[in-house]
Protein backbone atom coordinates (compact mmCIF):
# COMPACT_ATOMS: atom_id res chain seq x y z
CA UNK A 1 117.61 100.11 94.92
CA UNK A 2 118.63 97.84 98.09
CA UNK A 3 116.65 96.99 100.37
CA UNK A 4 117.42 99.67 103.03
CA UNK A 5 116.49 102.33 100.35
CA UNK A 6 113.25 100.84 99.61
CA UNK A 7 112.53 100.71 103.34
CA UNK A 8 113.58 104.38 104.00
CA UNK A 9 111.46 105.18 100.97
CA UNK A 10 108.14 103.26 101.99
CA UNK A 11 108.27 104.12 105.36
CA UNK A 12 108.78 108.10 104.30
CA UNK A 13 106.00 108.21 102.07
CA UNK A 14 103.63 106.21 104.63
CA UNK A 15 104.65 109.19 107.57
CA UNK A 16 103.95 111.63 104.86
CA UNK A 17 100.59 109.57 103.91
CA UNK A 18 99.39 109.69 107.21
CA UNK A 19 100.62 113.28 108.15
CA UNK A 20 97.67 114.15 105.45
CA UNK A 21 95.00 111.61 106.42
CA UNK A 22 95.50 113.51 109.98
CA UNK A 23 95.54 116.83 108.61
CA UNK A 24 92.12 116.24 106.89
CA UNK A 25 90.65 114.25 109.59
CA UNK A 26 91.12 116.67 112.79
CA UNK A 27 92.81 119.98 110.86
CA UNK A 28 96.10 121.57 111.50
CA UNK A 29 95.69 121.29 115.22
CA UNK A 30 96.23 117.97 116.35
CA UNK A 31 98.81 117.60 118.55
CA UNK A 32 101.92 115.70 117.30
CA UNK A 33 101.30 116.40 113.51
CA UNK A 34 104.26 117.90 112.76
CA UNK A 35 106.33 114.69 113.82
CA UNK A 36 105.17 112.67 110.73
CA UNK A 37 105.93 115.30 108.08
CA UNK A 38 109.45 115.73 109.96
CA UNK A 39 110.00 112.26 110.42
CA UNK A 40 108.65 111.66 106.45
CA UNK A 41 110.88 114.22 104.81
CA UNK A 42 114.11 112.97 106.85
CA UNK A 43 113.34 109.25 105.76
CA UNK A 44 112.87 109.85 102.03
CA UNK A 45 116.11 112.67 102.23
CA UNK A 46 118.08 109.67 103.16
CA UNK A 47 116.59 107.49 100.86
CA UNK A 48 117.68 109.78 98.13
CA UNK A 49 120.93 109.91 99.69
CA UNK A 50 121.56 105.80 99.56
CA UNK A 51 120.66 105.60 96.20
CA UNK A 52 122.91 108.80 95.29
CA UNK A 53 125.78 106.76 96.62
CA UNK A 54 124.79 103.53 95.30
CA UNK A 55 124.87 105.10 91.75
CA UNK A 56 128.24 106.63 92.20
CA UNK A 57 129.54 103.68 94.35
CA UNK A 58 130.71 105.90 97.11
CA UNK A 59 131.96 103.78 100.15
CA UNK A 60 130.85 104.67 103.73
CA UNK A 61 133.49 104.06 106.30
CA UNK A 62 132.69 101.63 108.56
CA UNK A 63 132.80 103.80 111.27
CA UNK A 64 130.60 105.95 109.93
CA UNK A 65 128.33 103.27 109.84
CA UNK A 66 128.73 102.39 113.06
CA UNK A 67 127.93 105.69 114.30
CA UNK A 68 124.98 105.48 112.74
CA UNK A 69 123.73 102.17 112.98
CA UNK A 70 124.22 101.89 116.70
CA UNK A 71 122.42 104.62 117.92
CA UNK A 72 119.41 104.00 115.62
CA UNK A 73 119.36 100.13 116.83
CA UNK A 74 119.52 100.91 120.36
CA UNK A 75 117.01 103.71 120.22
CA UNK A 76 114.98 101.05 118.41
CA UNK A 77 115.38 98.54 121.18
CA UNK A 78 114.09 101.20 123.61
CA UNK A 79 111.31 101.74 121.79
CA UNK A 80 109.64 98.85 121.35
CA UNK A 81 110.28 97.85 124.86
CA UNK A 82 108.34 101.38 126.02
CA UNK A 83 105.79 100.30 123.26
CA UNK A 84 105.07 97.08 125.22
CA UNK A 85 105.03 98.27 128.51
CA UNK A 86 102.20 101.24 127.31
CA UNK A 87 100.14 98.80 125.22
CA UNK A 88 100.60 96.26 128.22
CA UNK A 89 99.45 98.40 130.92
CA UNK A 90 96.21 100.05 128.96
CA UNK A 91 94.88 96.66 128.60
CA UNK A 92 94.98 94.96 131.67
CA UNK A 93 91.85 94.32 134.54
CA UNK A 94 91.53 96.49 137.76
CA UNK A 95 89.66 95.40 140.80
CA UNK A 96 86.18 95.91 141.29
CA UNK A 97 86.70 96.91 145.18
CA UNK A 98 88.72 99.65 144.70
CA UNK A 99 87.22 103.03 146.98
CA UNK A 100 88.18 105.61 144.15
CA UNK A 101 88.18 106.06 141.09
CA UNK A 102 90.23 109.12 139.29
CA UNK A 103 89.23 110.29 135.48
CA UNK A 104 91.83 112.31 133.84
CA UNK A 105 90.68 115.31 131.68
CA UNK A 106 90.95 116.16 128.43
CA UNK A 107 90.03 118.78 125.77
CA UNK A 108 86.29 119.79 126.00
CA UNK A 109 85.13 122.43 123.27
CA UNK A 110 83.10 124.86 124.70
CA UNK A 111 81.04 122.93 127.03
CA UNK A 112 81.01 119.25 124.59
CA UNK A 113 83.37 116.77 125.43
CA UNK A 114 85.80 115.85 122.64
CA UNK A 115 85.61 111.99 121.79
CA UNK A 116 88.82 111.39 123.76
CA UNK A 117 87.15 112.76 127.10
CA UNK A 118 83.49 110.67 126.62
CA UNK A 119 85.22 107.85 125.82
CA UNK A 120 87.34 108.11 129.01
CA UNK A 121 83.90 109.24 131.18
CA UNK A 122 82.26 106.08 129.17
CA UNK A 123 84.22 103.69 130.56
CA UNK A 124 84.53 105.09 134.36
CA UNK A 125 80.74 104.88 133.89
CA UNK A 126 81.01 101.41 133.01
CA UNK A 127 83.00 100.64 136.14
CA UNK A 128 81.15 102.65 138.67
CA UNK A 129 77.92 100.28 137.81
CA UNK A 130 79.73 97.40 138.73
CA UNK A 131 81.18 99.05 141.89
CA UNK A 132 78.58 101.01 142.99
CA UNK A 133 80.35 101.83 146.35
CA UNK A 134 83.33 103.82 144.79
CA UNK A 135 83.58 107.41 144.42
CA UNK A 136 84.56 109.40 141.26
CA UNK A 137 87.28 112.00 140.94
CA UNK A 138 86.72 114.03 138.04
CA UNK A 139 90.30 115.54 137.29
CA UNK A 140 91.02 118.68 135.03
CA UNK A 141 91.11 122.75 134.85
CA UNK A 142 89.74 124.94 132.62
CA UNK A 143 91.90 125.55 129.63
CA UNK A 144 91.32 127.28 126.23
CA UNK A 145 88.39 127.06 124.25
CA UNK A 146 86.62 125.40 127.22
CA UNK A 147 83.79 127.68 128.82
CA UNK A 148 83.63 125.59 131.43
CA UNK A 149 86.44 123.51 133.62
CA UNK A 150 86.92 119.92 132.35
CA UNK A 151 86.13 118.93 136.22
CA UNK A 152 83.16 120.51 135.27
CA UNK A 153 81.67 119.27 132.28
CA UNK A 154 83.08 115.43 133.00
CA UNK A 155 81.03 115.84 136.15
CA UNK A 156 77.56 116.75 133.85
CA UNK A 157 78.45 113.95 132.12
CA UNK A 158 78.29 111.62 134.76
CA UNK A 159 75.42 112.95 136.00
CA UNK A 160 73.25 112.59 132.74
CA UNK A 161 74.77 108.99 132.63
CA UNK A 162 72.75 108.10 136.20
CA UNK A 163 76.27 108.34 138.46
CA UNK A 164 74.72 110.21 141.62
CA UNK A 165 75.91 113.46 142.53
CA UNK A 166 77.47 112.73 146.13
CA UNK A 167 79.60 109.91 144.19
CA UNK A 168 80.68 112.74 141.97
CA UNK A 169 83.93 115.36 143.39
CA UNK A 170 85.81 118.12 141.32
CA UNK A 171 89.46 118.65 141.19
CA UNK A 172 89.17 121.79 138.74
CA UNK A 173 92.77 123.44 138.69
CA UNK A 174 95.26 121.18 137.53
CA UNK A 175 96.40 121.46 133.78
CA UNK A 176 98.17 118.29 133.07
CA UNK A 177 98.68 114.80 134.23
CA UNK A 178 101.33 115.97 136.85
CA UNK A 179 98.64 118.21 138.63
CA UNK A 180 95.67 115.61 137.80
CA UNK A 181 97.44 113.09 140.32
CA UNK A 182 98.86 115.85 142.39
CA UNK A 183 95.61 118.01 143.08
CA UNK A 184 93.33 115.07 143.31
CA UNK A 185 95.01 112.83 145.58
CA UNK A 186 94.07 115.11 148.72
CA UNK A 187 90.10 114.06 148.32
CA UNK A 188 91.71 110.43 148.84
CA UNK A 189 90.05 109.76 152.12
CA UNK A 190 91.59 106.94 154.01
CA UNK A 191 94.99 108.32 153.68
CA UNK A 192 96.77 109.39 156.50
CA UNK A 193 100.49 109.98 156.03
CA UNK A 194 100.99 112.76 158.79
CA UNK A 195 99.17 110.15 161.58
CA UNK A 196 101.68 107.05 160.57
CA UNK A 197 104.60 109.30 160.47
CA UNK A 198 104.29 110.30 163.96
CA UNK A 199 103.34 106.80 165.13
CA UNK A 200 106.20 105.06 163.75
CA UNK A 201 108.83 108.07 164.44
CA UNK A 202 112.10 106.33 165.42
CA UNK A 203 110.91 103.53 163.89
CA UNK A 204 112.22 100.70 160.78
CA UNK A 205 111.82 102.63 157.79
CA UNK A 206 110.24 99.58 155.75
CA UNK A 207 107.61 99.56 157.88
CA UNK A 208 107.36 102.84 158.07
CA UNK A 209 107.35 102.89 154.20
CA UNK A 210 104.81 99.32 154.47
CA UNK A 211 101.99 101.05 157.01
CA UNK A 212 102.11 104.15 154.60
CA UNK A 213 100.70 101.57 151.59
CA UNK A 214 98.39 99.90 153.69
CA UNK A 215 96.81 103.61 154.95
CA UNK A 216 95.99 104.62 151.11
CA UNK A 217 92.89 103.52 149.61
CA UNK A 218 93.16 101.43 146.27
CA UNK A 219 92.50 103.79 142.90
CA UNK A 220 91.06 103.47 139.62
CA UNK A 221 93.21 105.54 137.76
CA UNK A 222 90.80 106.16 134.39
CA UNK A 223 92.54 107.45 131.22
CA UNK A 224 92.97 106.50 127.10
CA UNK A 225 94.09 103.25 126.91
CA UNK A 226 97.78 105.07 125.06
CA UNK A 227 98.07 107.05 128.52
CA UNK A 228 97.66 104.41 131.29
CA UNK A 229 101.50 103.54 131.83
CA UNK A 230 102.79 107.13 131.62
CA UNK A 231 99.70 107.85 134.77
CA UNK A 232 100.21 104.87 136.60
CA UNK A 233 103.68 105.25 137.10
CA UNK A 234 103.49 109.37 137.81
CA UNK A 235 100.54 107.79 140.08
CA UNK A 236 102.84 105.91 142.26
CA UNK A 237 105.80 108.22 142.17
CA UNK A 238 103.26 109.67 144.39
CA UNK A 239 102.75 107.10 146.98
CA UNK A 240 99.28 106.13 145.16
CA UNK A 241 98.17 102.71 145.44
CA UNK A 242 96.81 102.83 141.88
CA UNK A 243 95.47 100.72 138.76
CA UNK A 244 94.92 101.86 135.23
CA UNK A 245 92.30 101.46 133.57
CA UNK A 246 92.06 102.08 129.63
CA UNK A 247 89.44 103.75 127.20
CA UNK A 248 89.28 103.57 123.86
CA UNK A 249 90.85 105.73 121.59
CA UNK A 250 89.72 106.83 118.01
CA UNK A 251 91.27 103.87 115.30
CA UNK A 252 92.33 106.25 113.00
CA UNK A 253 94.86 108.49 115.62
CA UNK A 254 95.73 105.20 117.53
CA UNK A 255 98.92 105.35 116.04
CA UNK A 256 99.74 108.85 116.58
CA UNK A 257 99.19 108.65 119.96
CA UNK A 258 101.03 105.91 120.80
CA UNK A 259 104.32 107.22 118.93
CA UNK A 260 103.65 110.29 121.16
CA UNK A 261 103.05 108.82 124.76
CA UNK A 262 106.89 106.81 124.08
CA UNK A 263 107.97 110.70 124.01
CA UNK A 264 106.11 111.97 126.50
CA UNK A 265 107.28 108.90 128.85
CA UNK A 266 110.89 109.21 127.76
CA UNK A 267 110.34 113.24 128.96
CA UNK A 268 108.87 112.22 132.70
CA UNK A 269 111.29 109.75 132.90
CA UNK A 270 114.28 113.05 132.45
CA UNK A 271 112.28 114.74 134.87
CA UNK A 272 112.02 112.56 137.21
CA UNK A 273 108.35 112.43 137.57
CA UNK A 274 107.90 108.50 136.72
């Protein structure tokens, strides 16, 4: 076998290796698990396929190959610059001045966080102790299989952990990251679009556009480290004035959900909302 084979063939099996370790380490519904027994099938198919033609020396055309080749290096050349940018942004420092500070939900069972959602409440915690003067946004509806809104039980949380009530405000009806930015950016005292508009009517856009910035407070924007890029970005499509900062994420799913956010960023990017 050549070397392409070999590489089709180990990285098939590995997608098909880890589609299992997945399977039996969350069950059948983790999100994204379908894309590595997809993915694995396709890769050792063509495997078999290159070493079909290498044993019955059947020539590919080279434009053939080009029309294969190109796409897959270019799509690889987009990915690993997306790759950067997400493993970039979940690991870099925010201010400790900031005024607010936004936690994005995730899946709570019942009324019990899932590890995603303490680990994202963990580190807000960690922040608000070193800025004691910001407040905390605690984003997210109620979805299934929660009893309780994800506004709801992040706010317990916080609570428990010594964070003090009044600090504490609810934004309990959106359902994804979209909304979480959306619904929660109207608690954002400080802002004042509707005053500057009418003061600088008639007036240079750029600083119309510049006195906008300087009227909205500076966020924390607190997600898993995998998601900061995608929410920073939706963040300021808003007109937020917005840092990311990034929790940890379980070792074993790290890579799953890092193949997933370059999807999910490639999708917001189509639609317009990054």
């Amino acid at each position: 076998m050549n070397l392409l084979t070999v590489s089709l063939l180990v990285m098939g099996v590995f997608c098909i290796l880890y589609f299992v370790t997945i399977l039996l380490y969350t069950g059948p519904q983790s999100a994204f698990l379908w894309f590595w027994i997809v993915t694995g099938t396709i890769l050792i198919v063509a495997a078999s396929i290159c070493t079909f033609m290498d044993s019955n020396k059947i020539i590919t055309p080279i434009y053939i190959k080009l029309a294969v080749v190109v796409p897959l290096f270019l799509g690889a050349v987009i990915f690993i610059i997306i790759e950067i940018r997400i493993i970039s942004a979940g690991n870099k420092k925010v201010s400790t001045w900031a005024g607010y500070v936004i936690v994005l939900g995730a899946q709570v069972k019942g009324k019990a966080l899932s590890k995603t959602l303490k680990s994202r409440l963990d580190t807000a915690c960690q922040y608000l102790r070193v800025n004691n003067k910001a407040k905390v946004i605690v984003s997210g509806g109620q979805g299934n299989g929660e009893d309780i809104s994800e506004a709801e039980a992040m706010s317990n949380y916080l609570k428990e952990q010594g964070i003090q009530p009044y600090r504490i405000i609810k934004e309990d009806q959106s359902t994804n990251t979209y909304e979480n930015i959306k619904f929660s950016r109207k608690y954002l005292k400080g802002e004042n679009p509707l005053k500057v508009e009418n003061s600088l009517r008639g007036e240079n856009p750029l600083k119309k556009e510049n006195s906008l910035k300087e009227e909205m407070p500076l966020v924390i924007l607190v997600t898993s480290n995998f998601h900061v890029y995608r929410a920073i970005n939706i963040a300021k499509k808003q007109g937020l004035k917005v840092q990311g900062l990034g929790a940890p994420v379980d070792d074993i799913l790290a890579l799953n959900y890092y193949i997933r956010e370059f999807f999910a960023v490639v999708k917001d990017r189509l639609f317009g909302n990054i």
